[in-house]
Protein backbone atom coordinates (compact mmCIF):
# COMPACT_ATOMS: atom_id res chain seq x y z
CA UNK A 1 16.97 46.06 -27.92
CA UNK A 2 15.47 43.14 -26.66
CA UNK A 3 17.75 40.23 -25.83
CA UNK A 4 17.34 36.90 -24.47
CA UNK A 5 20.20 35.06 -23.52
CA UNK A 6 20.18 31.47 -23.06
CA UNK A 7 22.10 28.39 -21.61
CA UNK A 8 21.24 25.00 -23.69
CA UNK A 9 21.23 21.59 -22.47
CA UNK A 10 23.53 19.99 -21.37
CA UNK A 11 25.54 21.57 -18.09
CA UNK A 12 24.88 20.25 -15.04
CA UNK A 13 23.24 22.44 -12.86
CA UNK A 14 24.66 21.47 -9.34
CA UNK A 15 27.72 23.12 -11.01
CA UNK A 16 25.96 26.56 -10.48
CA UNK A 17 24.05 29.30 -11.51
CA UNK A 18 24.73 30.43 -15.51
CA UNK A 19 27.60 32.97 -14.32
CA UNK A 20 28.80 33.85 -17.82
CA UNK A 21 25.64 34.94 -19.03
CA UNK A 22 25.10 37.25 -15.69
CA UNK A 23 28.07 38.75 -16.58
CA UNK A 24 26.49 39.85 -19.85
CA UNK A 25 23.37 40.65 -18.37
CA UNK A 26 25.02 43.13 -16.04
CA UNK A 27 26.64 44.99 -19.27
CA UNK A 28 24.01 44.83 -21.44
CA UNK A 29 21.14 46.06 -19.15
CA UNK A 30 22.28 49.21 -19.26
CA UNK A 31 20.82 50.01 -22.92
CA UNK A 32 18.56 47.37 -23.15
CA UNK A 33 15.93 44.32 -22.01
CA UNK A 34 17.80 41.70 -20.87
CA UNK A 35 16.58 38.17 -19.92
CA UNK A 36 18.35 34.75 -19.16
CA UNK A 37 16.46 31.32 -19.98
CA UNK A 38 18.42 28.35 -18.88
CA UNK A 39 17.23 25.21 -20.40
CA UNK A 40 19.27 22.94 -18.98
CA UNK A 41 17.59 23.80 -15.87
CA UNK A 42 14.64 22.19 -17.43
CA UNK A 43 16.07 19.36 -18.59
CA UNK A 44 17.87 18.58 -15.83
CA UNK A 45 14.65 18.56 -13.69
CA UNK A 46 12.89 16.31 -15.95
CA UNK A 47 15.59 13.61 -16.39
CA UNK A 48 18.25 14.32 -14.32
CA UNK A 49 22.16 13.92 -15.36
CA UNK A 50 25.42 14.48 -13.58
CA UNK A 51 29.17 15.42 -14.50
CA UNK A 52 29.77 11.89 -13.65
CA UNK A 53 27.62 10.85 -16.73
CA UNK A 54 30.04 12.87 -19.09
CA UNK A 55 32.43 11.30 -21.72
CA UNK A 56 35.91 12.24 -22.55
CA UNK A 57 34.79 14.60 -24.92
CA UNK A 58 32.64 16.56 -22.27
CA UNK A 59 29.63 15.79 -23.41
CA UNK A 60 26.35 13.73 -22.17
CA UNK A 61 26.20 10.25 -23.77
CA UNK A 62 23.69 10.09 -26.27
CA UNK A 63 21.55 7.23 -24.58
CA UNK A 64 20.89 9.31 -21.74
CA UNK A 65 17.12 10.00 -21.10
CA UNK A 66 18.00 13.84 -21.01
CA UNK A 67 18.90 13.38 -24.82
CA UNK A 68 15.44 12.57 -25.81
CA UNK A 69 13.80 14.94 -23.54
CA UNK A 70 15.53 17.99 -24.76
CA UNK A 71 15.09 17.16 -28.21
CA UNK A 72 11.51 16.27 -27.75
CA UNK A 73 10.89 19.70 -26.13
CA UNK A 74 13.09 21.24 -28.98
CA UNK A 75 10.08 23.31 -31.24
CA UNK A 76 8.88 24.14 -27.34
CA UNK A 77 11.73 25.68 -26.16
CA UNK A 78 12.14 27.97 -29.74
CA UNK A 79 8.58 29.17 -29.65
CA UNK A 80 8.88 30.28 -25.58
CA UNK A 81 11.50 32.24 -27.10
CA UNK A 82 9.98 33.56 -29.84
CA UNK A 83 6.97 34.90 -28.01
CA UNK A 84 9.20 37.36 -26.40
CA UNK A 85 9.64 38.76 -29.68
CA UNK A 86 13.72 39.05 -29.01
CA UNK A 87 15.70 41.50 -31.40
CA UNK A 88 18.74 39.16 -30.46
CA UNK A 89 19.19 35.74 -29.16
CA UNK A 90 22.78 35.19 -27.08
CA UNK A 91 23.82 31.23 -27.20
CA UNK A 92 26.31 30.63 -24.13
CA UNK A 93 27.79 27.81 -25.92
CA UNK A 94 30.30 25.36 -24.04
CA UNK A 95 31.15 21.73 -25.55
CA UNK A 96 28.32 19.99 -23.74
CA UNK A 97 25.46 22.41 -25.53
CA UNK A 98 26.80 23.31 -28.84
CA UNK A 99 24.59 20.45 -30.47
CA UNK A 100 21.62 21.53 -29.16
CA UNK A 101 22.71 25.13 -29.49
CA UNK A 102 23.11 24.29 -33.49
CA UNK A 103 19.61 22.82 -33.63
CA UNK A 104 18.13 25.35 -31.75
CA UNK A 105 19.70 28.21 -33.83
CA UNK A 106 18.71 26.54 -37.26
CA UNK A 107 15.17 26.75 -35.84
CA UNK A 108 15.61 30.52 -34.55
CA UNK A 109 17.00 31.04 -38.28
CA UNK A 110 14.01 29.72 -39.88
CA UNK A 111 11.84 32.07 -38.01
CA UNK A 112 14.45 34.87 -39.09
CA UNK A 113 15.65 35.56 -35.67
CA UNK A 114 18.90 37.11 -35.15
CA UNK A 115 21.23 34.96 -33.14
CA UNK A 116 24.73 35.55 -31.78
CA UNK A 117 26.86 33.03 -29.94
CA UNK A 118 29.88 33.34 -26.79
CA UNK A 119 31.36 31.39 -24.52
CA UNK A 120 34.28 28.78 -24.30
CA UNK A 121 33.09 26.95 -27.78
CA UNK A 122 33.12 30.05 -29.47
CA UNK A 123 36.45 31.06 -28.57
CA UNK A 124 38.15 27.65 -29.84
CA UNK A 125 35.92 27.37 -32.71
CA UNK A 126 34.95 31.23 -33.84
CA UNK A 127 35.31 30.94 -37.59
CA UNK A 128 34.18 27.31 -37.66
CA UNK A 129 30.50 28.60 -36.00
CA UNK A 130 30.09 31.61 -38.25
CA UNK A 131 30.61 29.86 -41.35
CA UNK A 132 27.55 27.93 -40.34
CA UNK A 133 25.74 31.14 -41.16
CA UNK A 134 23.98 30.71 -38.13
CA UNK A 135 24.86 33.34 -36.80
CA UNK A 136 25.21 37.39 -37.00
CA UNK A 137 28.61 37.46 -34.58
CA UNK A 138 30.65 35.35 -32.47
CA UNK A 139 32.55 36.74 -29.68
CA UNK A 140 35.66 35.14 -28.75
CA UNK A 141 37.15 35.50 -25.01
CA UNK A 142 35.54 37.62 -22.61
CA UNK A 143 32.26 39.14 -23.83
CA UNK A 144 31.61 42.48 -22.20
CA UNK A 145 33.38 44.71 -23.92
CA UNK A 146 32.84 43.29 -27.44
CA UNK A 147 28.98 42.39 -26.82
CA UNK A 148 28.25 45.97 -27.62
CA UNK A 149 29.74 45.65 -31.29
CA UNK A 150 28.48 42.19 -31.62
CA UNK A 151 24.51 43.31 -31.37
CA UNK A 152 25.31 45.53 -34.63
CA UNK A 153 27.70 44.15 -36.84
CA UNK A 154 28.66 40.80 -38.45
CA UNK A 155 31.90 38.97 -37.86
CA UNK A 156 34.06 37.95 -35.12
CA UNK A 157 34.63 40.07 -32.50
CA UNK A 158 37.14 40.11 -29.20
CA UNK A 159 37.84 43.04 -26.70
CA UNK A 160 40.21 42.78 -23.45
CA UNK A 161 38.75 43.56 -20.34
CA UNK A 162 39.14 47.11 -18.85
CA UNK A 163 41.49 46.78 -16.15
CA UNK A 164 39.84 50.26 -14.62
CA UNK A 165 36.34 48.45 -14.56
CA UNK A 166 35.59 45.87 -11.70
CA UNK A 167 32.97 43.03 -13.62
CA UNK A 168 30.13 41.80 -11.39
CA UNK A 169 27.61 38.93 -12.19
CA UNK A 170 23.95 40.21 -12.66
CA UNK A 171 21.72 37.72 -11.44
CA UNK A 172 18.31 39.20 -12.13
CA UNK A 173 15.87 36.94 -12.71
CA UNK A 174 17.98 33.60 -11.44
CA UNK A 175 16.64 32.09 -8.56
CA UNK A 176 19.66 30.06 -6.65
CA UNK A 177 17.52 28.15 -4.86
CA UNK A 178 16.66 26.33 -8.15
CA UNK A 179 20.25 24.78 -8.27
CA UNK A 180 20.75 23.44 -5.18
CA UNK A 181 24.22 23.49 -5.54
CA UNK A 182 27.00 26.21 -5.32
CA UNK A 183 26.69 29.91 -6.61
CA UNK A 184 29.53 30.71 -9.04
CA UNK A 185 32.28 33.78 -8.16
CA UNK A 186 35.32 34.59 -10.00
CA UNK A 187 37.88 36.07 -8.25
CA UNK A 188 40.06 36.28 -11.40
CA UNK A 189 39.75 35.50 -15.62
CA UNK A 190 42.22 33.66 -17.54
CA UNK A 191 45.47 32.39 -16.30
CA UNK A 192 49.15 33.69 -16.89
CA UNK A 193 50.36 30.37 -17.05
CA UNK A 194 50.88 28.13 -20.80
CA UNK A 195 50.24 25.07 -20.33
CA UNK A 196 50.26 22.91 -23.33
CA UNK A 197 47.24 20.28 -22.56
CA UNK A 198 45.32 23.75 -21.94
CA UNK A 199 42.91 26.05 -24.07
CA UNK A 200 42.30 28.79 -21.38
CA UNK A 201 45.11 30.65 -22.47
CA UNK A 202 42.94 33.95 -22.00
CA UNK A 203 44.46 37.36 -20.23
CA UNK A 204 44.64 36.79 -16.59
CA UNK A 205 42.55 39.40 -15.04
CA UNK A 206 41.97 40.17 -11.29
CA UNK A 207 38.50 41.46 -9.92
CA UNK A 208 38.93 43.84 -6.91
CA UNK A 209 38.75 41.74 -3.20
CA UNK A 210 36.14 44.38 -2.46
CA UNK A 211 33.89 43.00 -4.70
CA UNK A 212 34.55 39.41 -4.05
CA UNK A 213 33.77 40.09 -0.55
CA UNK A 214 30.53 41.98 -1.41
CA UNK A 215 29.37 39.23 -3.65
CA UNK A 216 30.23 36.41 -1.08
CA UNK A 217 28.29 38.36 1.54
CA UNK A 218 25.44 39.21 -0.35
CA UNK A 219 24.64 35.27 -0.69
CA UNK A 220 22.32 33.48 1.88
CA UNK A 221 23.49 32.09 4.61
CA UNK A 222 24.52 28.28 5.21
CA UNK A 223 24.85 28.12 0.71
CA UNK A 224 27.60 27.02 -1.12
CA UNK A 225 30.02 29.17 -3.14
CA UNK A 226 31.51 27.84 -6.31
CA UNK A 227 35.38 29.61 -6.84
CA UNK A 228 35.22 29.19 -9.98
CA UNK A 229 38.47 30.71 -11.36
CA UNK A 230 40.78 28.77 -14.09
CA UNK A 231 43.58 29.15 -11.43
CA UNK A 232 43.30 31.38 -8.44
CA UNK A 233 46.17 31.42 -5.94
CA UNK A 234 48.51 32.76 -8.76
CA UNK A 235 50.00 35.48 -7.04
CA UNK A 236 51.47 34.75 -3.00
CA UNK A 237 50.35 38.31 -1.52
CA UNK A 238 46.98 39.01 -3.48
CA UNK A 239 46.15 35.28 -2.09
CA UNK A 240 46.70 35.89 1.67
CA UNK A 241 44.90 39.10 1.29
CA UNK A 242 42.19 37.93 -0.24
CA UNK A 243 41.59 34.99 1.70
CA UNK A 244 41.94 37.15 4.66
CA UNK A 245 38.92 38.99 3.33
CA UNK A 246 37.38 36.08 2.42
CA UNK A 247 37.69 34.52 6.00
CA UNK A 248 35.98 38.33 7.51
CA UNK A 249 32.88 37.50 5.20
CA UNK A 250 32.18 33.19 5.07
CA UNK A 251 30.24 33.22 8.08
CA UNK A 252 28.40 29.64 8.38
CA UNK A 253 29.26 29.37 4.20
CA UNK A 254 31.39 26.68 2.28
CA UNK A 255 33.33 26.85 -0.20
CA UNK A 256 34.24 24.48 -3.01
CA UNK A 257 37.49 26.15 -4.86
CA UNK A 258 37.83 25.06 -8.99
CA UNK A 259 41.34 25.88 -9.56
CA UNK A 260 44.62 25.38 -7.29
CA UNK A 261 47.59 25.72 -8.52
CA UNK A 262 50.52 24.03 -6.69
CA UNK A 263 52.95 26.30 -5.03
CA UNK A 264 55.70 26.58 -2.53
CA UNK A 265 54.41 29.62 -1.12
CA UNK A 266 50.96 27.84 0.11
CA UNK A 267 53.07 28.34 3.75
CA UNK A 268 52.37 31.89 3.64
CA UNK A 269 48.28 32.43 3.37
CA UNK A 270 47.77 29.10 5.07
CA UNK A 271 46.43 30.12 8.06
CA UNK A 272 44.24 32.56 5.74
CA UNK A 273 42.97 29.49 4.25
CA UNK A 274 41.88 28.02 6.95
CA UNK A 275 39.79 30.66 7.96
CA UNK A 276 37.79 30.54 4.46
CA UNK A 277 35.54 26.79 4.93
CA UNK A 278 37.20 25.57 2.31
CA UNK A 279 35.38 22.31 2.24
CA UNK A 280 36.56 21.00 -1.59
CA UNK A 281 39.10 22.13 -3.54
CA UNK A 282 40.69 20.74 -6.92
CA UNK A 283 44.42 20.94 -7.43
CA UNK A 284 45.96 19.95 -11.05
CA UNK A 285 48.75 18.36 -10.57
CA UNK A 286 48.80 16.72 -13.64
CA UNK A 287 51.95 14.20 -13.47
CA UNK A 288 54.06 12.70 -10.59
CA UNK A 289 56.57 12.87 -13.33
CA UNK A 290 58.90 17.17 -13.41
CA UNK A 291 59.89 15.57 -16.62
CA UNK A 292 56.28 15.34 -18.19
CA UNK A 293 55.04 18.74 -15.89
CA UNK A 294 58.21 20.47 -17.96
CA UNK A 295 57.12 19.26 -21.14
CA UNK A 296 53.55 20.35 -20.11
CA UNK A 297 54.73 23.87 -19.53
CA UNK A 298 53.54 24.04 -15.85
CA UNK A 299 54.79 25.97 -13.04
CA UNK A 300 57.72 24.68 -11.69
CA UNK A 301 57.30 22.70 -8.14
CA UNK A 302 58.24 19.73 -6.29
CA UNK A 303 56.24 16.75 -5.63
CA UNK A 304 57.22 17.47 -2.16
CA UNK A 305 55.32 20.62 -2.76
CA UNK A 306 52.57 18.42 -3.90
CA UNK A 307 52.37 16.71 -0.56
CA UNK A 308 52.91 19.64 2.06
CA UNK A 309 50.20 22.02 0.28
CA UNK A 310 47.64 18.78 0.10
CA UNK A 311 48.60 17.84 3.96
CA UNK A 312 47.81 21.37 5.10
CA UNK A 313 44.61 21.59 3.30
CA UNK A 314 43.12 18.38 4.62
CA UNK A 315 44.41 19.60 8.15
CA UNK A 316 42.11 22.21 7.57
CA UNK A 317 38.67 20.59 6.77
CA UNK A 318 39.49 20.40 3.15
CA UNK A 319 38.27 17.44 0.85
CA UNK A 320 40.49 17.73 -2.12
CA UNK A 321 40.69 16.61 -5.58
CA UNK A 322 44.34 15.81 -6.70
CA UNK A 323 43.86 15.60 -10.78
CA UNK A 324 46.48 13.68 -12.74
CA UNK A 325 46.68 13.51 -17.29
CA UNK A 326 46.59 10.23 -17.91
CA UNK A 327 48.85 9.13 -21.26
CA UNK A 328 49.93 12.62 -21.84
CA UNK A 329 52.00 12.10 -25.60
CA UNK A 330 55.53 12.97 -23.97
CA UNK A 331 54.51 10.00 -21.02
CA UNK A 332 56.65 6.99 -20.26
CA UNK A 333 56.18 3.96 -18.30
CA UNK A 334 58.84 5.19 -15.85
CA UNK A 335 56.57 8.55 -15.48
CA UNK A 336 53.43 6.57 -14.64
CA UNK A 337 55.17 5.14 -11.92
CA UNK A 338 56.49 8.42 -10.52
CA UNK A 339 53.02 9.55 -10.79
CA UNK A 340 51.46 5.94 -8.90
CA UNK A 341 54.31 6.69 -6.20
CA UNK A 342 53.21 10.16 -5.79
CA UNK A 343 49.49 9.00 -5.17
CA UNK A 344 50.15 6.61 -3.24
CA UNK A 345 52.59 9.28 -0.59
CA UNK A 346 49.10 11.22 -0.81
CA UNK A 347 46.53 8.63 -0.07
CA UNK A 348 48.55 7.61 2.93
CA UNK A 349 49.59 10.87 4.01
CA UNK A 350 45.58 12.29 4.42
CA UNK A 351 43.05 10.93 6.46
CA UNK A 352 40.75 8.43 4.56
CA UNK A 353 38.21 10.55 2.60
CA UNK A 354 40.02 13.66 2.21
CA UNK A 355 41.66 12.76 -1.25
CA UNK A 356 40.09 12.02 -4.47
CA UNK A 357 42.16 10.93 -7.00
CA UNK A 358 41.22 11.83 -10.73
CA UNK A 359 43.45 10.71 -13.75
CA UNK A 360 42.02 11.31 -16.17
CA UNK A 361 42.97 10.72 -20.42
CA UNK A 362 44.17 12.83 -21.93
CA UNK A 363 42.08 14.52 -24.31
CA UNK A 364 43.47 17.32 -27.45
CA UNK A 365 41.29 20.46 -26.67
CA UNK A 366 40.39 22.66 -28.75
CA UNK A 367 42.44 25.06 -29.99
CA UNK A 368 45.79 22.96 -29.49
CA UNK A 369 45.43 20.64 -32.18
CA UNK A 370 48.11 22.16 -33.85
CA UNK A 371 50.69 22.08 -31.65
CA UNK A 372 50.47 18.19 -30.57
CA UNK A 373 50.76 17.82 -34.42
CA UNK A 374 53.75 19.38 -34.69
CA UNK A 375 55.21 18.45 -31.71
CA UNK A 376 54.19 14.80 -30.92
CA UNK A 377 52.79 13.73 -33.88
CA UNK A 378 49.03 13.43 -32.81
CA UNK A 379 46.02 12.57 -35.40
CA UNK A 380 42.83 13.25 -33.97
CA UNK A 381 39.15 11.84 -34.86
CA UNK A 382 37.86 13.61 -32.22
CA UNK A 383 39.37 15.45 -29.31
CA UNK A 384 39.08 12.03 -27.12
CA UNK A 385 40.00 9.33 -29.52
CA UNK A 386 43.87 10.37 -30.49
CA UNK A 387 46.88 8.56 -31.98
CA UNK A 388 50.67 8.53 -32.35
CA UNK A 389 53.43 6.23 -32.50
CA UNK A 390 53.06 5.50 -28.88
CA UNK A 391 49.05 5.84 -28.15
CA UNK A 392 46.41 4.96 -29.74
CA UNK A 393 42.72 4.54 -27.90
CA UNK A 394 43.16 0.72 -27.42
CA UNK A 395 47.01 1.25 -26.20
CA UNK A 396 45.60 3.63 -23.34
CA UNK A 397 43.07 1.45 -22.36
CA UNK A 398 45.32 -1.72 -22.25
CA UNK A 399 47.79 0.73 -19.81
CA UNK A 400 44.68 2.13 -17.75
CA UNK A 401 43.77 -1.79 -17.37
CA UNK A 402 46.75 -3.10 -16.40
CA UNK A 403 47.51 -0.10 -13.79
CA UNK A 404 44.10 -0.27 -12.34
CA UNK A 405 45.08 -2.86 -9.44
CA UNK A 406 48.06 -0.52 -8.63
CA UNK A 407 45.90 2.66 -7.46
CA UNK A 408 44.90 3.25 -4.12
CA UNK A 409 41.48 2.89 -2.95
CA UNK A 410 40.71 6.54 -3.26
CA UNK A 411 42.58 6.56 -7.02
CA UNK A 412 40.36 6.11 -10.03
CA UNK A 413 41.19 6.49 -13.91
CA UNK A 414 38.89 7.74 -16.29
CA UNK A 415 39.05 7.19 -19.89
């Protein structure tokens, strides 16, 4: 067959290189013609937007000039497609380009070309997508064993990894350079934790530290390397000995991290961490508060914990991002100010400019509408603008208001 996959607008590119889609590319290029098209690589050129720029809801405000671009350029980017005379499109489709995706695909449809769709949206909202009859499959969770079933059959379709099988990214045809940011790497999939506010409830999966190594040394020198895993210090010993790898192979690279979890145990691959040029890395803490981090369903640690992992990573080179939930539904006024004192022991405790405080609102992803229902009473109009007995939109902003003074300088709260 001949495939094209494609990322729509709107991701920001300085995020990286379209990593899901190379994973595809590496399993599908095996039986057939595979090319990636990223358009918001395009649009991004042309009117450029940031993660900044996002609402709530993860998606790019409507006023933004990259709005009218894209959709200008919409019939454009369908016929470049079309001229490669595809058997089967593959939508990558995350909340920030399912819109576009949809009026992309109703194009593709009219020219009776066979579409299928992946990717985080597709997980949370599988059935919702194919009753468009948009599209031939959707395949929930990872792709790259159910991809294969997907290109000849209708329906719905979801396959665990292979746990004998080590997944690599194929980046054929992507030229990093074009980002200017931070090439993606997963050391793991999923996470084996349940927390509530969360949809990545997907099977936590480790790829082999061979491989990580391999891929980390086989980018160019003085670049920047995205970790891009949902939570990747899970397990104590896999951590020291990977960073330990890790720290063999960096050379003159950096290394922003995505996901930190806290933990007690940060004492024992410390001095592996240092080694890796670490020079950002986001930890979700989520609440000063063990009574609202219980009722999230996190890990169990100590705000102590908090501080000593944080202290030891700025002591290191490390810039990091401490995220907070802001108005979580179980949240109290006496939580909030657990979680201000625990900010402010971090601000203080770091030198200036190696803490960024995010709290951000909460916001009812997809996927868990149910269960804030049930359990605190939420109504949702969208998965930003949420109510119960105690919150409503106007509520939050009154309390984000009124605490605003109260943060320190490095602190911001983001509705």
């Amino acid at each position: 067959m001949n495939i094209v996959l494609i990322r729509p607008p709107f991701i920001e590119v300085q995020t990286g290189a379209p990593i899901g889609l190379a994973y595809m590319q590496d399993v599908l290029k095996k039986k057939h013609s595979v090319r990636i098209i990223d358009f918001s690589f395009d649009v991004s050129a042309a009117a450029k937007f940031t993660c900044g720029q996002f609402t709530r809801n993860f998606t790019l405000k409507p006023n933004h000039p990259a709005h009218a671009y894209a959709y200008a350029n919409l019939d454009r980017y369908c016929t470049s497609v079309a001229n490669l005379k595809p058997d089967i499109v593959g939508f990558h489709l995350a909340y920030s380009t399912t819109d576009f995706a949809l009026a992309m695909a109703k194009k593709f449809k009219a020219m009776g070309i066979t579409m299928i769709a992946g990717g985080p949206n597709a997980t949370y909202m599988a059935e919702e997508l194919y009753a468009t009859g948009l599209f031939q499959a959707i395949v929930k969770g990872y792709g790259e064993e159910a991809i294969e079933t997907a290109l000849h059959n209708s329906g719905i379709f979801e396959a665990p990894l292979d746990r004998s099988k080590d997944y690599v990214p194929d980046y054929s045809g992507i030229e990093f350079k074009r980002y200017g940011g931070k090439i993606p790497i997963l050391t793991t999939r999923g996470c084996p934790h349940a927390c509530t506010f969360c949809s990545q409830h997907l099977r936590y999966y480790y790829h082999s530290i061979e491989s990580v190594s391999k891929q980390i040394a086989a980018t160019p020198p003085n670049c920047g390397i995205m970790l891009n895993d949902s939570n990747l210090n899970v397990n104590p010993k896999r951590t020291k000995r990977l960073f330990s790898a890790i720290g063999k192979v960096i050379g003159n690279r950096y290394i922003h991290a995505f996901g930190f979890e806290v933990s007690s145990k940060f004492n024992s691959y410390a001095a592996e961490y240092t080694r890796c040029n670490f020079t950002e890395a986001r930890i979700g803490i989520e609440s000063g508060s063990l009574a609202v981090r219980k009722a999230m369903n996190k890990p169990t640690f100590t705000n102590v914990d908090v501080r000593n992992m944080i202290k030891q990573m700025t002591a290191a080179g490390t810039t990091v991002w401490a995220q907070f939930i802001f108005c979580y539904p179980a949240e109290t006024n006496k939580d909030r100010e657990e979680t201000l004192a625990l900010m402010h022991a971090i601000a203080n405790e770091n030198p200036k400019g190696k803490v960024q405080i995010y709290w951000f609102r909460f916001v009812v992803h997809h996927g868990t509408e149910d269960f804030f229902k049930d359990k605190y009473g939420v109504v949702c109009d969208t998965i930003r603008d949420w109510h119960n007995k105690n919150y409503n939109p106007k509520r939050i902003a009154h309390i984000a208001k009124k605490l605003t003074p109260r943060l320190p300088d490095c602190a911001r709260i983001y509705l």
